[in-house]
Protein backbone atom coordinates (compact mmCIF):
# COMPACT_ATOMS: atom_id res chain seq x y z
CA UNK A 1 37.23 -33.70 -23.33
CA UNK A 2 33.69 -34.19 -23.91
CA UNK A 3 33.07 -34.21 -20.05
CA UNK A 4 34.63 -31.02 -19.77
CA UNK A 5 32.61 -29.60 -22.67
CA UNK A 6 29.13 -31.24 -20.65
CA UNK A 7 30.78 -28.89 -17.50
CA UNK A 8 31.00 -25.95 -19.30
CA UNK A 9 27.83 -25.62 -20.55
CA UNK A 10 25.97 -27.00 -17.11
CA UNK A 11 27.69 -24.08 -15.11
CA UNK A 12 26.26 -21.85 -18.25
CA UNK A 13 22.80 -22.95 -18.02
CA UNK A 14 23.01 -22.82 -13.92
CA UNK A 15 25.14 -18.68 -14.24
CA UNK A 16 21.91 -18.13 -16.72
CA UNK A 17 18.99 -19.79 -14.23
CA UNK A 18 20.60 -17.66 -11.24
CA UNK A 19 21.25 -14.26 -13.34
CA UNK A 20 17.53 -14.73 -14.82
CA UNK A 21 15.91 -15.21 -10.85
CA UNK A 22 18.15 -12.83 -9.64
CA UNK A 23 15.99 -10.72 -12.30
CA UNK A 24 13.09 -11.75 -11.36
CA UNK A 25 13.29 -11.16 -7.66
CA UNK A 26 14.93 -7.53 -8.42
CA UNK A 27 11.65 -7.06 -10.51
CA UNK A 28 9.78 -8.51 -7.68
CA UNK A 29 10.57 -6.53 -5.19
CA UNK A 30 10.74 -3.05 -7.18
CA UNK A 31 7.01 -3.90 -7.88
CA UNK A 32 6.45 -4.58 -4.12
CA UNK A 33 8.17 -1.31 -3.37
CA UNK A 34 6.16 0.87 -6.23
CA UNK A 35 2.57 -0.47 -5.32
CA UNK A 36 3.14 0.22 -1.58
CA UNK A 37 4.36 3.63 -2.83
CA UNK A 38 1.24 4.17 -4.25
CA UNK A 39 -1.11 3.12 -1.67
CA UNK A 40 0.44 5.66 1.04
CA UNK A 41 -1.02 7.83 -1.71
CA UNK A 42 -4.84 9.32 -1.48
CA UNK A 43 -7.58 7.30 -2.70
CA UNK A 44 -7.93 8.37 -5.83
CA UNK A 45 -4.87 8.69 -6.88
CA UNK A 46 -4.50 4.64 -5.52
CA UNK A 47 -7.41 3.77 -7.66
CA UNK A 48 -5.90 5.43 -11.21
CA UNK A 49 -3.08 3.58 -10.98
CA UNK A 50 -4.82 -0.01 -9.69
CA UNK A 51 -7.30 0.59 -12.50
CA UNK A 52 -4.11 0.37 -15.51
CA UNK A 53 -3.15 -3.08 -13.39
CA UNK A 54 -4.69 -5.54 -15.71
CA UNK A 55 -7.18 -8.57 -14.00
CA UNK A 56 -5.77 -9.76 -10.60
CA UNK A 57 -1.58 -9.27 -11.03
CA UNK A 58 -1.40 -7.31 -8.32
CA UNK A 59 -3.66 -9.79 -5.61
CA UNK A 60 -1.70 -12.71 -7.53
CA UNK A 61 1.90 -11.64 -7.61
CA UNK A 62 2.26 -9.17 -4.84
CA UNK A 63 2.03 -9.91 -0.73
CA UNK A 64 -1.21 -7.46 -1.51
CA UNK A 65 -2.95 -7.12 1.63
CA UNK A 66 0.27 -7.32 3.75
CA UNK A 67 1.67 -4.08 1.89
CA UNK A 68 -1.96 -2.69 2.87
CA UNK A 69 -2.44 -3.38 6.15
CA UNK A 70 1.25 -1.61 6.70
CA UNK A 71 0.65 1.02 3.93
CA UNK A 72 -2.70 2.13 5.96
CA UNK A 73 -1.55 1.54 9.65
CA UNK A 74 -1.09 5.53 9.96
CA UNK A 75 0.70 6.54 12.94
CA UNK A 76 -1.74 7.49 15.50
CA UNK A 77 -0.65 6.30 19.16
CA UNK A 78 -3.30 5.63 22.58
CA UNK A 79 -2.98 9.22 23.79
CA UNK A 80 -2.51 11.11 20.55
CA UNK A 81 -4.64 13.72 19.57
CA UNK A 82 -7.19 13.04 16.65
CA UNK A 83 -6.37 14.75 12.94
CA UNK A 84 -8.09 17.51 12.51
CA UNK A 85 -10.70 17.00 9.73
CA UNK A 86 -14.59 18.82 8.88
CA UNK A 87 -17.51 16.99 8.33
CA UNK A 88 -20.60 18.42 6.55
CA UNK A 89 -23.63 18.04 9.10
CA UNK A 90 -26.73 15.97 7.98
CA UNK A 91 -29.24 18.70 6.95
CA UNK A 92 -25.91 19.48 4.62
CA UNK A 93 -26.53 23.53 6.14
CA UNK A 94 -22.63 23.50 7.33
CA UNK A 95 -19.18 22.24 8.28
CA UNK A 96 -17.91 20.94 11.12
CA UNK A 97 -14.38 21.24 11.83
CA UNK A 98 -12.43 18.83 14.95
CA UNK A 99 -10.44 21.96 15.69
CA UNK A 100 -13.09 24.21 16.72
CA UNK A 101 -14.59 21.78 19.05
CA UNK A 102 -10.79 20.69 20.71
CA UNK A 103 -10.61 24.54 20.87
CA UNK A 104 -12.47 25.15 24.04
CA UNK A 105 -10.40 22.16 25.81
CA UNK A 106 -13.73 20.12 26.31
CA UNK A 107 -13.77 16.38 25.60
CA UNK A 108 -15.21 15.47 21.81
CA UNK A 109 -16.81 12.29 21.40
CA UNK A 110 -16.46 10.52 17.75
CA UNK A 111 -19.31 8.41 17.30
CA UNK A 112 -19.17 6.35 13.68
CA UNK A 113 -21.89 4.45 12.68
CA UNK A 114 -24.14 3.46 9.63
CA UNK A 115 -27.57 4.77 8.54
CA UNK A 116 -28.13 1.90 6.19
C-alpha cells in the first residue's frame, strides 16, 4: 500500500517536471521565433524593441548571433543584380541613385571604405 502511494506521487512529480519543460521549451522557442522576427525588421525598429529587453536575456538565453547571422544573410546570389539604393555625394550637393547609373548598361563599381 504505501509503495503504491510512493508510485503515485513519483509519476506526479515526473508528469509535473515534463509538463513544466515542455513549458519551458514552448516558451523557448516562441522567444527564438519572435526575436528573429524582429531582426528581419529595419534597424530601428530592431533597436526599440532590443532596448525594452532588460540587461543581457536576449545574448544569455537566446542562440543570439546564430538567429543574426541567418536573420541578415539577405538573399543576394554571385550574378544577381545589386538593390537599388541613393547615396548623398560628399559635398552633400545631391543624390545618387544605383538605377540611374545601371541605366545606361555600363559596369558600376561599388567601392566601400572608411574615412576615419
Amino acid at each position: 500500500m504505501q509503495n503504491d502511494v510512493s508510485n503515485t506521487k513519483r509519476k506526479a512529480v515526473r508528469r509535473a517536471l515534463v509538463r513544466g519543460l515542455g513549458v519551458i521549451a514552448l516558451l523557448w522557442v516562441i522567444g527564438c521565433m519572435s526575436i528573429y522576427a524582429v531582426m528581419r525588421q529595419p534597424p530601428e525598429e530592431f533597436a526599440r524593441v532590443m532596448a525594452r529587453i532588460p540587461g543581457p536575456v536576449a545574448f544569455l538565453v537566446f542562440p543570439f548571433e546564430t538567429l543574426w547571422t541567418r536573420a541578415r544573410a539577405g538573399s543576394l546570389q554571385v550574378g544577381s543584380p545589386a538593390p537599388d539604393f541613393a547615396l548623398t555625394k560628399l559635398d552633400k550637393s545631391a543624390q545618387i541613385q544605383l538605377s540611374a547609373l545601371t541605366a545606361h548598361r555600363q559596369p558600376v563599381v561599388l567601392v566601400f571604405g572608411s574615412y576615419t
